[in-house]
PDB file of N, CA and C in Angstrom:
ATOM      1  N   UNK A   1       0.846  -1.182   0.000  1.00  0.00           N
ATOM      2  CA  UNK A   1       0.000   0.000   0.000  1.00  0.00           C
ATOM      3  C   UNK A   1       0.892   1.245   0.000  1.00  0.00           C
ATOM      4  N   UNK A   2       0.674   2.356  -0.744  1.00  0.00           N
ATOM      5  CA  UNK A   2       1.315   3.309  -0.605  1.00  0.00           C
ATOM      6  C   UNK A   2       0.877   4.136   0.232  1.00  0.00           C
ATOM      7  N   UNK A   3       2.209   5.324   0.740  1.00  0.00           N
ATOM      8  CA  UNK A   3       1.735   6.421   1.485  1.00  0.00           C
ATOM      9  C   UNK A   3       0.596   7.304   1.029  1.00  0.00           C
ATOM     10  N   UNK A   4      -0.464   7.499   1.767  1.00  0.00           N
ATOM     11  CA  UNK A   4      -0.777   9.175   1.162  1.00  0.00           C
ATOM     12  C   UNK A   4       0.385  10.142   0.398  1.00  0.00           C
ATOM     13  N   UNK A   5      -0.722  10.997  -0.646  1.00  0.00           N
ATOM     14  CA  UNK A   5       0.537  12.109  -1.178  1.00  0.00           C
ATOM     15  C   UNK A   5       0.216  13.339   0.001  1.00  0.00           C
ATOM     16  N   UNK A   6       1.459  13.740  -0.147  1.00  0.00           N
ATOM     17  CA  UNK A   6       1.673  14.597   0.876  1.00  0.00           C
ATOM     18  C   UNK A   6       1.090  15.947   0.618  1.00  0.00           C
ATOM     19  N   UNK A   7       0.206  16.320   1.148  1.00  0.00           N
ATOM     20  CA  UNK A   7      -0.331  17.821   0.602  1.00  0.00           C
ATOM     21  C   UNK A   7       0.982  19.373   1.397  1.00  0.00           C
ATOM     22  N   UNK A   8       0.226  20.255   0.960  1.00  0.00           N
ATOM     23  CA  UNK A   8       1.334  21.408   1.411  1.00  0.00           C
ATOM     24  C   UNK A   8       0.922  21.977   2.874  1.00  0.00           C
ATOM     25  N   UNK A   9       0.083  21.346   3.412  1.00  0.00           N
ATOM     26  CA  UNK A   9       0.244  21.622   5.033  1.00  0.00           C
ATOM     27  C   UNK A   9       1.409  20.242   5.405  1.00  0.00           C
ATOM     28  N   UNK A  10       1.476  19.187   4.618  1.00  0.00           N
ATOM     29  CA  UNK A  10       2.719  17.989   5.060  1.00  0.00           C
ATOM     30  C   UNK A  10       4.030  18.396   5.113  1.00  0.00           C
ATOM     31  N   UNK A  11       3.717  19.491   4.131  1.00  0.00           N
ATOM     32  CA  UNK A  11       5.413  19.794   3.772  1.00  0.00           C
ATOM     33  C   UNK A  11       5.908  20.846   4.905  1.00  0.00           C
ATOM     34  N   UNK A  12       7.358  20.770   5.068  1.00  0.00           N
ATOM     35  CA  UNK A  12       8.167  21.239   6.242  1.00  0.00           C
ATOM     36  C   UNK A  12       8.019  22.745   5.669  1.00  0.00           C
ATOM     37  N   UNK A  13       8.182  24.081   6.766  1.00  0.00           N
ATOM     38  CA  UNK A  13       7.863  25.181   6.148  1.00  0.00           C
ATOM     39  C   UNK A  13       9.637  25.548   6.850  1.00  0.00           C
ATOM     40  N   UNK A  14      10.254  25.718   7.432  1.00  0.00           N
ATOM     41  CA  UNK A  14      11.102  25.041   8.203  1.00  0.00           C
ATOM     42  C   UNK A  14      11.706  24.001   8.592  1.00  0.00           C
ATOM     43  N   UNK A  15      13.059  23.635   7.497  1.00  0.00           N
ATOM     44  CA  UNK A  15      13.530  22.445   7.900  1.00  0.00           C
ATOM     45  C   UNK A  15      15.258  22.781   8.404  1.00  0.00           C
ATOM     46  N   UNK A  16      15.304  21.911   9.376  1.00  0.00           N
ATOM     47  CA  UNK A  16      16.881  21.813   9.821  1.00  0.00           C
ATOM     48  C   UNK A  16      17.651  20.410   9.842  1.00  0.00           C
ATOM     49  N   UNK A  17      18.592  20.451   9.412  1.00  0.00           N
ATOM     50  CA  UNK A  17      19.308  19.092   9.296  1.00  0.00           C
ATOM     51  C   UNK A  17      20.704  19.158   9.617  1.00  0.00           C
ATOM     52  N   UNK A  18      21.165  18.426  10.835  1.00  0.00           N
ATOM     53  CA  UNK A  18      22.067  18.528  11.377  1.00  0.00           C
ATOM     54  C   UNK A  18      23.243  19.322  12.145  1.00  0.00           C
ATOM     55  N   UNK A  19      22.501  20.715  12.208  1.00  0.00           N
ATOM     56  CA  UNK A  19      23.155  21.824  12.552  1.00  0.00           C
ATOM     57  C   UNK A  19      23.063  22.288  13.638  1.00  0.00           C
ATOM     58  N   UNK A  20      25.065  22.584  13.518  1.00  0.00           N
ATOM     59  CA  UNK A  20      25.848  22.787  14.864  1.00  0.00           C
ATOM     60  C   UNK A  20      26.226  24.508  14.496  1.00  0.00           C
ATOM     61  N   UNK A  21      26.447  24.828  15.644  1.00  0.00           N
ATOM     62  CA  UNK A  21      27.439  26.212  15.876  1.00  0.00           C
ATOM     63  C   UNK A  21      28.108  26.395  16.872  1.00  0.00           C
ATOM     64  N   UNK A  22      29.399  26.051  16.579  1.00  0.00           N
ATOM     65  CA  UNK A  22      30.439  26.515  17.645  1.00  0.00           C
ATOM     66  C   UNK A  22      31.119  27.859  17.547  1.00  0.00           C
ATOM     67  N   UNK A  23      31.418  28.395  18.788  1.00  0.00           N
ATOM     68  CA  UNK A  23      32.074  29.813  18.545  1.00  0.00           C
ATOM     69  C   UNK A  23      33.562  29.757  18.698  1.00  0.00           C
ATOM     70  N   UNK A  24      33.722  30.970  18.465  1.00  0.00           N
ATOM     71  CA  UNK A  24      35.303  31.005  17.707  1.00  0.00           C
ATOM     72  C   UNK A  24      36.426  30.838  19.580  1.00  0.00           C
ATOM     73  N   UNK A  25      35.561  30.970  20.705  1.00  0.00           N
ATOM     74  CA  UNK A  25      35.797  30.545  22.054  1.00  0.00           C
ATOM     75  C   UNK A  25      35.756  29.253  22.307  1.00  0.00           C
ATOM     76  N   UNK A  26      35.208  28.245  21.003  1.00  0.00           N
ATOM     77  CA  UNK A  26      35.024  27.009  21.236  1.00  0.00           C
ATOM     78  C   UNK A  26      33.862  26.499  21.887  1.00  0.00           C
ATOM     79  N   UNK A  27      33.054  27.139  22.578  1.00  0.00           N
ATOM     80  CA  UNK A  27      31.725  26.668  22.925  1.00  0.00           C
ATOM     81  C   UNK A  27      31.182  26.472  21.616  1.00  0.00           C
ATOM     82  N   UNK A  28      30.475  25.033  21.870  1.00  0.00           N
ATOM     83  CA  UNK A  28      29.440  24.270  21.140  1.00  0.00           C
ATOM     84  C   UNK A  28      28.556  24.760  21.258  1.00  0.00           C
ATOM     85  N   UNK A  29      27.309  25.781  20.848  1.00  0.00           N
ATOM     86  CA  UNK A  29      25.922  25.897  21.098  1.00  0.00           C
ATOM     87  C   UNK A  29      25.368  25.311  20.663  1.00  0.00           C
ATOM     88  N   UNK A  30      25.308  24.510  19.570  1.00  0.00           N
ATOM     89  CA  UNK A  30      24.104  23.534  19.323  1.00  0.00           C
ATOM     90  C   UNK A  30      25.340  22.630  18.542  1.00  0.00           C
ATOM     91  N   UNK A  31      24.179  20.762  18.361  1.00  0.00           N
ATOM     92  CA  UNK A  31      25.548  20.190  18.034  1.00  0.00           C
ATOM     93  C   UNK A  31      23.944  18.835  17.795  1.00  0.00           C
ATOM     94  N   UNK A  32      24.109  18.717  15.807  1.00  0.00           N
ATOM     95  CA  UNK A  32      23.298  18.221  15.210  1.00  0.00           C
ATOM     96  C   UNK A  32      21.912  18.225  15.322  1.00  0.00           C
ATOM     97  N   UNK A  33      20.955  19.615  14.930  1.00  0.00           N
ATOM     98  CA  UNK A  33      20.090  19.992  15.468  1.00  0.00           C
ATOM     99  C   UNK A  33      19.052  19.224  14.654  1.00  0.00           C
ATOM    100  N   UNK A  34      18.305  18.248  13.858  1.00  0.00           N
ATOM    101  CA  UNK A  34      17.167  17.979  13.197  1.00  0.00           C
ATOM    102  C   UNK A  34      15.868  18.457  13.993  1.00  0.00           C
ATOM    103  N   UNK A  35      15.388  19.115  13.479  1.00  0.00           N
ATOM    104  CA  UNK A  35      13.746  19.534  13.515  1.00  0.00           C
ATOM    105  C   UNK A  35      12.999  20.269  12.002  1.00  0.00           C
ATOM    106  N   UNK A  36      11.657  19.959  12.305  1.00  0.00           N
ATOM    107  CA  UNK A  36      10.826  19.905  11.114  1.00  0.00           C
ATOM    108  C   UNK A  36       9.825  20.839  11.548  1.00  0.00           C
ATOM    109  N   UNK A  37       9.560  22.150  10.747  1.00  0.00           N
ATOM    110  CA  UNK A  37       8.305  22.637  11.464  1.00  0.00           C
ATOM    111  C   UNK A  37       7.442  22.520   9.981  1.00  0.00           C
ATOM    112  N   UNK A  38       6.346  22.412  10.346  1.00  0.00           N
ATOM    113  CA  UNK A  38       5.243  22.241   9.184  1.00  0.00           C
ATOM    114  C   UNK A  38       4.519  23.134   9.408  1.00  0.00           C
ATOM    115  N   UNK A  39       3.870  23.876   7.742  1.00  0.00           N
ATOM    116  CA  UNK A  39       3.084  25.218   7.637  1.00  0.00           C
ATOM    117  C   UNK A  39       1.798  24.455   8.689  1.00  0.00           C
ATOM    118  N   UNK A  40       1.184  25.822   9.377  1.00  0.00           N
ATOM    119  CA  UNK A  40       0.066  25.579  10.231  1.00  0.00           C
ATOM    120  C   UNK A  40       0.063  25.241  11.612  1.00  0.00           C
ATOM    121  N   UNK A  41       1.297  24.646  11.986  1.00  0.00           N
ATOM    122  CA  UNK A  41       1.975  24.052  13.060  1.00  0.00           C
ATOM    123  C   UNK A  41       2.338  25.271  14.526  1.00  0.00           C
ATOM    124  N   UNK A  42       1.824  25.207  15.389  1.00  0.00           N
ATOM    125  CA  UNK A  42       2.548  26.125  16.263  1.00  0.00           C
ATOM    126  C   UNK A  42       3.609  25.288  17.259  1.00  0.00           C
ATOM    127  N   UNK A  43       4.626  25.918  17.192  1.00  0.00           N
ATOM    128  CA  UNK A  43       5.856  25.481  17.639  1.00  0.00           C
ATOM    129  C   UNK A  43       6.717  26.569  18.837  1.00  0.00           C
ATOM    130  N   UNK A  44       7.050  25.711  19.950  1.00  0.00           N
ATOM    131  CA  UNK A  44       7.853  26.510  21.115  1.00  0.00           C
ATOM    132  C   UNK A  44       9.086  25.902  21.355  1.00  0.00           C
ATOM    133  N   UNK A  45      10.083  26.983  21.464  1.00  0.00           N
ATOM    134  CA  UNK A  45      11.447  26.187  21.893  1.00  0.00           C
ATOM    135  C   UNK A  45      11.212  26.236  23.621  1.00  0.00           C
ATOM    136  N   UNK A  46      11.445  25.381  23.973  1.00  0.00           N
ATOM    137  CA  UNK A  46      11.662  25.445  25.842  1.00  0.00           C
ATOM    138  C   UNK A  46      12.709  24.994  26.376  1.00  0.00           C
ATOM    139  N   UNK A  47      13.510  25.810  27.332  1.00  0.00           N
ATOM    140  CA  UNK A  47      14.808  24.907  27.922  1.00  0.00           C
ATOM    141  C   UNK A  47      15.351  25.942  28.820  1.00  0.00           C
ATOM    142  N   UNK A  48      16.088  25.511  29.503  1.00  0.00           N
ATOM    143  CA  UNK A  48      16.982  26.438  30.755  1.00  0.00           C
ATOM    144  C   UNK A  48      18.086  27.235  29.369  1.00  0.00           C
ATOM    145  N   UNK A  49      18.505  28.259  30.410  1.00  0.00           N
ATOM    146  CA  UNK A  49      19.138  29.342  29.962  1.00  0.00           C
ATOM    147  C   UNK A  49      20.566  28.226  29.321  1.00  0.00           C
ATOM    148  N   UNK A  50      21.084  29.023  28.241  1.00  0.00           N
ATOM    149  CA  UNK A  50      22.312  28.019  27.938  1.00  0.00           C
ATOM    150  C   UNK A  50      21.696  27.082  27.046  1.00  0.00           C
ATOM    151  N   UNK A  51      20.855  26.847  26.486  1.00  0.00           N
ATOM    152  CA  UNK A  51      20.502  25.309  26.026  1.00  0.00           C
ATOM    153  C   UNK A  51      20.677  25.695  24.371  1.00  0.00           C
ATOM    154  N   UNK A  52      20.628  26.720  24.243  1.00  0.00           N
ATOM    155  CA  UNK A  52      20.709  27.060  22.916  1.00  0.00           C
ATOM    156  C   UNK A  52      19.626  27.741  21.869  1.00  0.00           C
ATOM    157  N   UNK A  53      18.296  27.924  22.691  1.00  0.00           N
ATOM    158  CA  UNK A  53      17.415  28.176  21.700  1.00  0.00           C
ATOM    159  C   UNK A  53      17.551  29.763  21.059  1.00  0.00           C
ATOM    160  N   UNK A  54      18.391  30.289  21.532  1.00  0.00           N
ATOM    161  CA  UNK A  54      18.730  31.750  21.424  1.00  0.00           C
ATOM    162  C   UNK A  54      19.722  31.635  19.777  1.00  0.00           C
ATOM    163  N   UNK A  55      20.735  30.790  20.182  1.00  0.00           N
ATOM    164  CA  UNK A  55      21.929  30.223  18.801  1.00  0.00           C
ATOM    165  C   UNK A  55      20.771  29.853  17.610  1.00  0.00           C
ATOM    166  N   UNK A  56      19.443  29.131  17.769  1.00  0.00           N
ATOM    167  CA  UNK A  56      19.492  28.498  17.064  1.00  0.00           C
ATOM    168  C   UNK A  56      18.122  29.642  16.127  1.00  0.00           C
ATOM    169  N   UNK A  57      17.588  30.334  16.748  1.00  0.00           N
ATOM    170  CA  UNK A  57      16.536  31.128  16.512  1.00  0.00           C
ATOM    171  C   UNK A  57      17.582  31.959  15.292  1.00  0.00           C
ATOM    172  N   UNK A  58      18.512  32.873  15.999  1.00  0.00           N
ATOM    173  CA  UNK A  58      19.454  33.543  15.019  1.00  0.00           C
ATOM    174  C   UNK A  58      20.451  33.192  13.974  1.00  0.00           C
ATOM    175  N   UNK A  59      20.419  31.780  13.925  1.00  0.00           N
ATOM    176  CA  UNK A  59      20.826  30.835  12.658  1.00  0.00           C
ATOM    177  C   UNK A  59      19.996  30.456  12.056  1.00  0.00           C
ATOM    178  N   UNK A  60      18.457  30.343  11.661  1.00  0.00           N
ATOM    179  CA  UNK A  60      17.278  30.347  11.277  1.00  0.00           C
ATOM    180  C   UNK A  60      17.055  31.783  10.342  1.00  0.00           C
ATOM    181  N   UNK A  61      17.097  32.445  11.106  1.00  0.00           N
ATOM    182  CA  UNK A  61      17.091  33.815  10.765  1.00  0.00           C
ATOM    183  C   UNK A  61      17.659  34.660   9.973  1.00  0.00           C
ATOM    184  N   UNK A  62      19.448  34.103  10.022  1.00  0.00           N
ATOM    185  CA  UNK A  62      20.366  34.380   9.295  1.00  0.00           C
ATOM    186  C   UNK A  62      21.016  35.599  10.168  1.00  0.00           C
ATOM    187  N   UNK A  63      21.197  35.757  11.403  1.00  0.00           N
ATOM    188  CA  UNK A  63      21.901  36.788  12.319  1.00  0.00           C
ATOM    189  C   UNK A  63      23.221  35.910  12.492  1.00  0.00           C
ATOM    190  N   UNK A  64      23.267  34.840  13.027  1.00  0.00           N
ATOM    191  CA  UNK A  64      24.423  34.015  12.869  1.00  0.00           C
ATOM    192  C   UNK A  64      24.945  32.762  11.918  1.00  0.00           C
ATOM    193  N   UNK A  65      25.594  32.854  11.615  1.00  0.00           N
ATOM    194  CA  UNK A  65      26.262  31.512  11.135  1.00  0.00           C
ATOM    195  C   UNK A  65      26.254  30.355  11.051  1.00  0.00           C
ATOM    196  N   UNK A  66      26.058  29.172  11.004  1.00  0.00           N
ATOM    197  CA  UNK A  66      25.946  27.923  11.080  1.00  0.00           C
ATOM    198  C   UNK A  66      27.485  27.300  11.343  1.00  0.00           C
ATOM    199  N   UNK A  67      28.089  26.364  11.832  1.00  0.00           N
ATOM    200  CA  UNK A  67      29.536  26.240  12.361  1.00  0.00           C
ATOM    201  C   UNK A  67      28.825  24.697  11.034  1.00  0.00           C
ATOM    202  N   UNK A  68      27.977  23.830  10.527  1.00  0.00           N
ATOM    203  CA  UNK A  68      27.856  22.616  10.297  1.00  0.00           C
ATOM    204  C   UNK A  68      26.232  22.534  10.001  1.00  0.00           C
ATOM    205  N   UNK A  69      26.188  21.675   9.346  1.00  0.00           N
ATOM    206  CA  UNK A  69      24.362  21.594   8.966  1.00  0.00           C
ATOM    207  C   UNK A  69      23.507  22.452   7.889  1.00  0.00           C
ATOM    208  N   UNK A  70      22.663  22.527   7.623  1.00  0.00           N
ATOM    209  CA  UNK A  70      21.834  23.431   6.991  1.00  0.00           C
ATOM    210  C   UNK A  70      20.288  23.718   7.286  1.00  0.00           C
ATOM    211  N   UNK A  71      19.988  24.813   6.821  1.00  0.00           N
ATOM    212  CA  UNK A  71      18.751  25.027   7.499  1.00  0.00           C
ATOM    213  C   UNK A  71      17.628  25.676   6.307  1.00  0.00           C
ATOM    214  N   UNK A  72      16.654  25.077   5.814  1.00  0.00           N
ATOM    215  CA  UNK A  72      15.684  25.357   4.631  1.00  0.00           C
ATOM    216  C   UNK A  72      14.377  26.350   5.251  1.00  0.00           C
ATOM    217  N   UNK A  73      13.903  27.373   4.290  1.00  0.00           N
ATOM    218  CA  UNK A  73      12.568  27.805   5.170  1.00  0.00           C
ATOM    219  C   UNK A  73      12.085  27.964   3.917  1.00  0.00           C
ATOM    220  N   UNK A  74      10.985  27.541   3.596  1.00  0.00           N
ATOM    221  CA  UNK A  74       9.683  27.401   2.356  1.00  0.00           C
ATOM    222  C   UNK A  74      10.283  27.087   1.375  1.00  0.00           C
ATOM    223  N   UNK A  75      11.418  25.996   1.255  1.00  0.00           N
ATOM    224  CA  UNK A  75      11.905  25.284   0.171  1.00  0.00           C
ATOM    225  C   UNK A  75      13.406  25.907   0.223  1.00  0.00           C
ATOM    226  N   UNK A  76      13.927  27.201   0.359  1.00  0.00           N
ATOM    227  CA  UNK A  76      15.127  28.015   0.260  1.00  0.00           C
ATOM    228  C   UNK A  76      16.520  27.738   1.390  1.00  0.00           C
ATOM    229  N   UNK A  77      17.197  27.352   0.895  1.00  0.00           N
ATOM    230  CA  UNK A  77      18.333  27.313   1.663  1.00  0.00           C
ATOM    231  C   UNK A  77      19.024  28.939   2.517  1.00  0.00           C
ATOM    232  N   UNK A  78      19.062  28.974   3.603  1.00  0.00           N
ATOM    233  CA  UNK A  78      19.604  29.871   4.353  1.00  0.00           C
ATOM    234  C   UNK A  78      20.847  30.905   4.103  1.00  0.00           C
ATOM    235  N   UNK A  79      21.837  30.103   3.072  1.00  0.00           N
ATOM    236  CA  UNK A  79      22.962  30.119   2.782  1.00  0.00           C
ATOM    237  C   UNK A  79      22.892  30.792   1.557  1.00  0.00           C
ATOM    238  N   UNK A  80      22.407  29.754   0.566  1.00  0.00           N
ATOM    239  CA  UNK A  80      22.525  29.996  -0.988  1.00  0.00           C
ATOM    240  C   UNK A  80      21.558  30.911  -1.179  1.00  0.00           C
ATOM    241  N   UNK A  81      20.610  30.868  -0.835  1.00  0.00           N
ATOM    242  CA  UNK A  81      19.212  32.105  -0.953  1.00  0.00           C
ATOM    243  C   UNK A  81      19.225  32.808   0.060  1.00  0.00           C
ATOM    244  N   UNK A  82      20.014  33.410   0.500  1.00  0.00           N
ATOM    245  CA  UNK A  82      20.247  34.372   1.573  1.00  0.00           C
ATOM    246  C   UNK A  82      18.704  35.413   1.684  1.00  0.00           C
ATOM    247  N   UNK A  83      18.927  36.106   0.599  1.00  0.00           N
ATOM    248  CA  UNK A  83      18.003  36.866   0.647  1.00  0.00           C
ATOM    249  C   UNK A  83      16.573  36.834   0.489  1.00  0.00           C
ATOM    250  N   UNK A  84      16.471  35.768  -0.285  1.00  0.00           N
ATOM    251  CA  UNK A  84      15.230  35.389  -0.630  1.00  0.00           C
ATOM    252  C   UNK A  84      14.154  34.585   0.367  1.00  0.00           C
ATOM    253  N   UNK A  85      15.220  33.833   0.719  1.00  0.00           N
ATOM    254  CA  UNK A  85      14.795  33.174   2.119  1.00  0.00           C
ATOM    255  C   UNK A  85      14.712  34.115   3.196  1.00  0.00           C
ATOM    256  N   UNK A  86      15.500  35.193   3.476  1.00  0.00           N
ATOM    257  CA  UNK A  86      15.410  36.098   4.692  1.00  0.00           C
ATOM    258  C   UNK A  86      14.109  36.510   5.221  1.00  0.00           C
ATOM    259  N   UNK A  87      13.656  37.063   3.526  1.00  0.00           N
ATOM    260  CA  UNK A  87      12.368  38.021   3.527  1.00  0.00           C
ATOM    261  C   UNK A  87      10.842  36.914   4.028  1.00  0.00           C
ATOM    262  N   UNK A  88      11.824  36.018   4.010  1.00  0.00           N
ATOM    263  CA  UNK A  88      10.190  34.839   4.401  1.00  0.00           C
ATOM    264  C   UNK A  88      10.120  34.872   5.783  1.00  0.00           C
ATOM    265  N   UNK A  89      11.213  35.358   6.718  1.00  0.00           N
ATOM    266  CA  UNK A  89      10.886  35.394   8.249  1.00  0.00           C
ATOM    267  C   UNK A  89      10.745  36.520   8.869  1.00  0.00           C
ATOM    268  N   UNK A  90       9.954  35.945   9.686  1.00  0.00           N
ATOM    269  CA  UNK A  90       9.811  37.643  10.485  1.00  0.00           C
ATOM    270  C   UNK A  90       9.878  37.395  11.842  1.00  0.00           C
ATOM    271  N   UNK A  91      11.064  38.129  12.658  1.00  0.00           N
ATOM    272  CA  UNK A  91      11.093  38.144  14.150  1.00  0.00           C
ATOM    273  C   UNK A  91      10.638  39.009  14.508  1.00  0.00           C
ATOM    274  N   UNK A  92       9.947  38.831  16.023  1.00  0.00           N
ATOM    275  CA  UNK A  92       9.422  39.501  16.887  1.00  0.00           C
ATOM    276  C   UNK A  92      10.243  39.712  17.784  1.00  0.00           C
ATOM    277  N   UNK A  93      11.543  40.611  18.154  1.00  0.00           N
ATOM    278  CA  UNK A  93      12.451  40.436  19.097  1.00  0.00           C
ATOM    279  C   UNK A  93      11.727  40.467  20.472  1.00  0.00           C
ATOM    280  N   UNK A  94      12.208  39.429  21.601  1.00  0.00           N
ATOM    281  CA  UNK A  94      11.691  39.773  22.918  1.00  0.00           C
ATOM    282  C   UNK A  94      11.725  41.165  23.789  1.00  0.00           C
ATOM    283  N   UNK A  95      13.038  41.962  23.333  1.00  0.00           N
ATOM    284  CA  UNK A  95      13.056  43.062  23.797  1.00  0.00           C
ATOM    285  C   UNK A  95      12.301  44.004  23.099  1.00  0.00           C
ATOM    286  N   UNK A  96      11.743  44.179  22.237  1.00  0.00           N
ATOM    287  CA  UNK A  96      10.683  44.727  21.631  1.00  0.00           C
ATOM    288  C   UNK A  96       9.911  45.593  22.434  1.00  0.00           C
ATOM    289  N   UNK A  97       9.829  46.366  22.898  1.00  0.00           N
ATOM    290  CA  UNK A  97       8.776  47.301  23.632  1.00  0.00           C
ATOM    291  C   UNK A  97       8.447  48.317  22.832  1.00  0.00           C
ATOM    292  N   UNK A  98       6.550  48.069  22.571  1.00  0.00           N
ATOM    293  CA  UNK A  98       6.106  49.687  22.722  1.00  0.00           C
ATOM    294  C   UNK A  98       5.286  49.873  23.248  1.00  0.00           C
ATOM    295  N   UNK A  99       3.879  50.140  23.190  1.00  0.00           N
ATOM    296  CA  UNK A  99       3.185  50.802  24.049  1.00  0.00           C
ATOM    297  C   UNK A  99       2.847  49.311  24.860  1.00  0.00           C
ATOM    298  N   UNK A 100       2.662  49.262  26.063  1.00  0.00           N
ATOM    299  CA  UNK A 100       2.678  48.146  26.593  1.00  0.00           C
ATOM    300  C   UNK A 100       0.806  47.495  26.784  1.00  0.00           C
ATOM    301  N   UNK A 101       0.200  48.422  26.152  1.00  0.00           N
ATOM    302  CA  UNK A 101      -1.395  47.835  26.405  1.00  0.00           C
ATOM    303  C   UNK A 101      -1.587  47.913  24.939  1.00  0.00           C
ATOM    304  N   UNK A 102      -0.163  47.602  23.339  1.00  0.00           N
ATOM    305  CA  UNK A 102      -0.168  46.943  22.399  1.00  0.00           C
ATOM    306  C   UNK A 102      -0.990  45.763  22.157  1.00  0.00           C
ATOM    307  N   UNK A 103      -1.753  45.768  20.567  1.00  0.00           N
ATOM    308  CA  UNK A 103      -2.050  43.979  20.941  1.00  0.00           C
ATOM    309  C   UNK A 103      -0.892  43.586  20.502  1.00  0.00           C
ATOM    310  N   UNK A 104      -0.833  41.877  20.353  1.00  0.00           N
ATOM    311  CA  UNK A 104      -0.656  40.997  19.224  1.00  0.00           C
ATOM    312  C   UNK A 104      -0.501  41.588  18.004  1.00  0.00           C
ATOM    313  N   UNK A 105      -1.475  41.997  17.361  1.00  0.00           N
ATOM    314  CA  UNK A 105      -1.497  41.912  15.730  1.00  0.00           C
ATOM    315  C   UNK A 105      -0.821  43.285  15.697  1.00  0.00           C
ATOM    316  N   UNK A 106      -0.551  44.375  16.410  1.00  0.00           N
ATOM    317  CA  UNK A 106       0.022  45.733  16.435  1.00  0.00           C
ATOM    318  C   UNK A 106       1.202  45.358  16.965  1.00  0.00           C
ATOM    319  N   UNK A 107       2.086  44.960  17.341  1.00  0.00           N
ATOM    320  CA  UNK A 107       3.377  44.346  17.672  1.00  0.00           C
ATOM    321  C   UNK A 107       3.976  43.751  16.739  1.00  0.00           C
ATOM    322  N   UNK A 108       3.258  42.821  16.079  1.00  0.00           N
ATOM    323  CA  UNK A 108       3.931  41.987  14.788  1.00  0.00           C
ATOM    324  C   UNK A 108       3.583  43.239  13.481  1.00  0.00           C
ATOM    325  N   UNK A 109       2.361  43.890  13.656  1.00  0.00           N
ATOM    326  CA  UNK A 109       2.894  45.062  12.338  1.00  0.00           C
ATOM    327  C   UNK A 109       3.724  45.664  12.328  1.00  0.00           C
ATOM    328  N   UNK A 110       3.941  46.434  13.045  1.00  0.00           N
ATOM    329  CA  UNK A 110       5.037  47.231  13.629  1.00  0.00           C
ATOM    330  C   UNK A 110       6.485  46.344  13.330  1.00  0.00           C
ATOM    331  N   UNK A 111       6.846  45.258  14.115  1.00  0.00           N
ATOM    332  CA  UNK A 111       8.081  44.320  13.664  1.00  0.00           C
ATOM    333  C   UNK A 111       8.169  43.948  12.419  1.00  0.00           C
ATOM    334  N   UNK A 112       6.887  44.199  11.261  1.00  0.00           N
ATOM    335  CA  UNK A 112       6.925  43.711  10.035  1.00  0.00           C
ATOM    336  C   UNK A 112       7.666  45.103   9.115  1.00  0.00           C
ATOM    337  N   UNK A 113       7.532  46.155   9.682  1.00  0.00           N
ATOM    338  CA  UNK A 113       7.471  47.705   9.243  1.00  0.00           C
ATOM    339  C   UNK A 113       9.173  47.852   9.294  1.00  0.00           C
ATOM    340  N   UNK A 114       9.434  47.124  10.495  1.00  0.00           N
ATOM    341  CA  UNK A 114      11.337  47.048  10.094  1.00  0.00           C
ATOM    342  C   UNK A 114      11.762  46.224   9.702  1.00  0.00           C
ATOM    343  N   UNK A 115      11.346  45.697   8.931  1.00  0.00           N
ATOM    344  CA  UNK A 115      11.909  44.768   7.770  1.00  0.00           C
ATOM    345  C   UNK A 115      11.565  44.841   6.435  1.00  0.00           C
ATOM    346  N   UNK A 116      10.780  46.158   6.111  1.00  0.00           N
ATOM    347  CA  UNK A 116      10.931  46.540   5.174  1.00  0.00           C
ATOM    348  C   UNK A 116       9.453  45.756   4.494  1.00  0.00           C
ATOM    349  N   UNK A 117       8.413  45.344   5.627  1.00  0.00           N
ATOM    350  CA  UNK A 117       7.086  44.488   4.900  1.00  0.00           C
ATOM    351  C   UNK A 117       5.945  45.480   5.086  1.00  0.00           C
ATOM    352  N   UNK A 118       5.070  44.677   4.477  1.00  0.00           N
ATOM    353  CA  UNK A 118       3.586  45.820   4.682  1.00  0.00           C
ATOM    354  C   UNK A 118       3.214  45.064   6.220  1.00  0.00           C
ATOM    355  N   UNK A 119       2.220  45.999   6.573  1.00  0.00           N
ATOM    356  CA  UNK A 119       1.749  45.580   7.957  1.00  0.00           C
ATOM    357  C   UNK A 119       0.546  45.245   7.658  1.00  0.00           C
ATOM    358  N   UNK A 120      -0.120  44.246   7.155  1.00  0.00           N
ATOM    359  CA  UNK A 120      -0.796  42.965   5.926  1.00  0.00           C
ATOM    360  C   UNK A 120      -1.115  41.775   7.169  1.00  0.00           C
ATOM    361  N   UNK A 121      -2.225  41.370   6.879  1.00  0.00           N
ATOM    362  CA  UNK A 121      -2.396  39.899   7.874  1.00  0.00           C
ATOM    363  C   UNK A 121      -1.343  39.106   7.869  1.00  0.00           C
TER     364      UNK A 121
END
């Protein structure tokens, strides 16, 4: 029997495969990372301070480097499609403050507005 075909909520919207980053101090921050996020999917990193989810958010992102591995977001390699892939993410930095009785959807416009996006659903 065959698999189901995979529709485009199956497919990874976010993929990582095997990726490490060590710093030039020699700390390991991450060390063979595989994870899969799929469009539709809500996803949380959780862990004590140190664990890495900080390394691995800004290697996703393209703020840092990859030391090993690669990392895909909506088909685009991180590396080779630098740019093209960039424009597909959008961070919400934690330090982010503005008006503090902001919603949700006025926080992420606003974070969309410095990156050069419309402030668009």
């Amino acid at each position: 029997m065959q698999p189901p075909p995979r529709t485009d909520l199956a497919l990874p919207v976010i993929s990582i495969s095997n990726l490490g980053k060590t710093y030039a101090s020699g700390l390991r921050a991450l060390k063979d990372v595989n994870l899969e996020v799929r469009k539709g999917e809500i996803f949380a990193l959780l862990g004590p301070n140190g664990a890495g989810k900080t390394t691995l958010i800004n290697v996703v992102c393209g703020i840092a480097t990859a030391t090993s591995g690669s990392v895909r977001v909506d088909g685009g390699d991180i590396r080779r499609d630098y740019r093209a892939t960039r424009s597909k993410i959008g961070l919400v930095p934690q330090e982010l403050h503005t008006d503090m009785f902001e919603t949700t959807w006025g926080t992420v416009s606003f974070s969309r507005g410095l990156f050069g996006r419309p402030p668009g659903p």
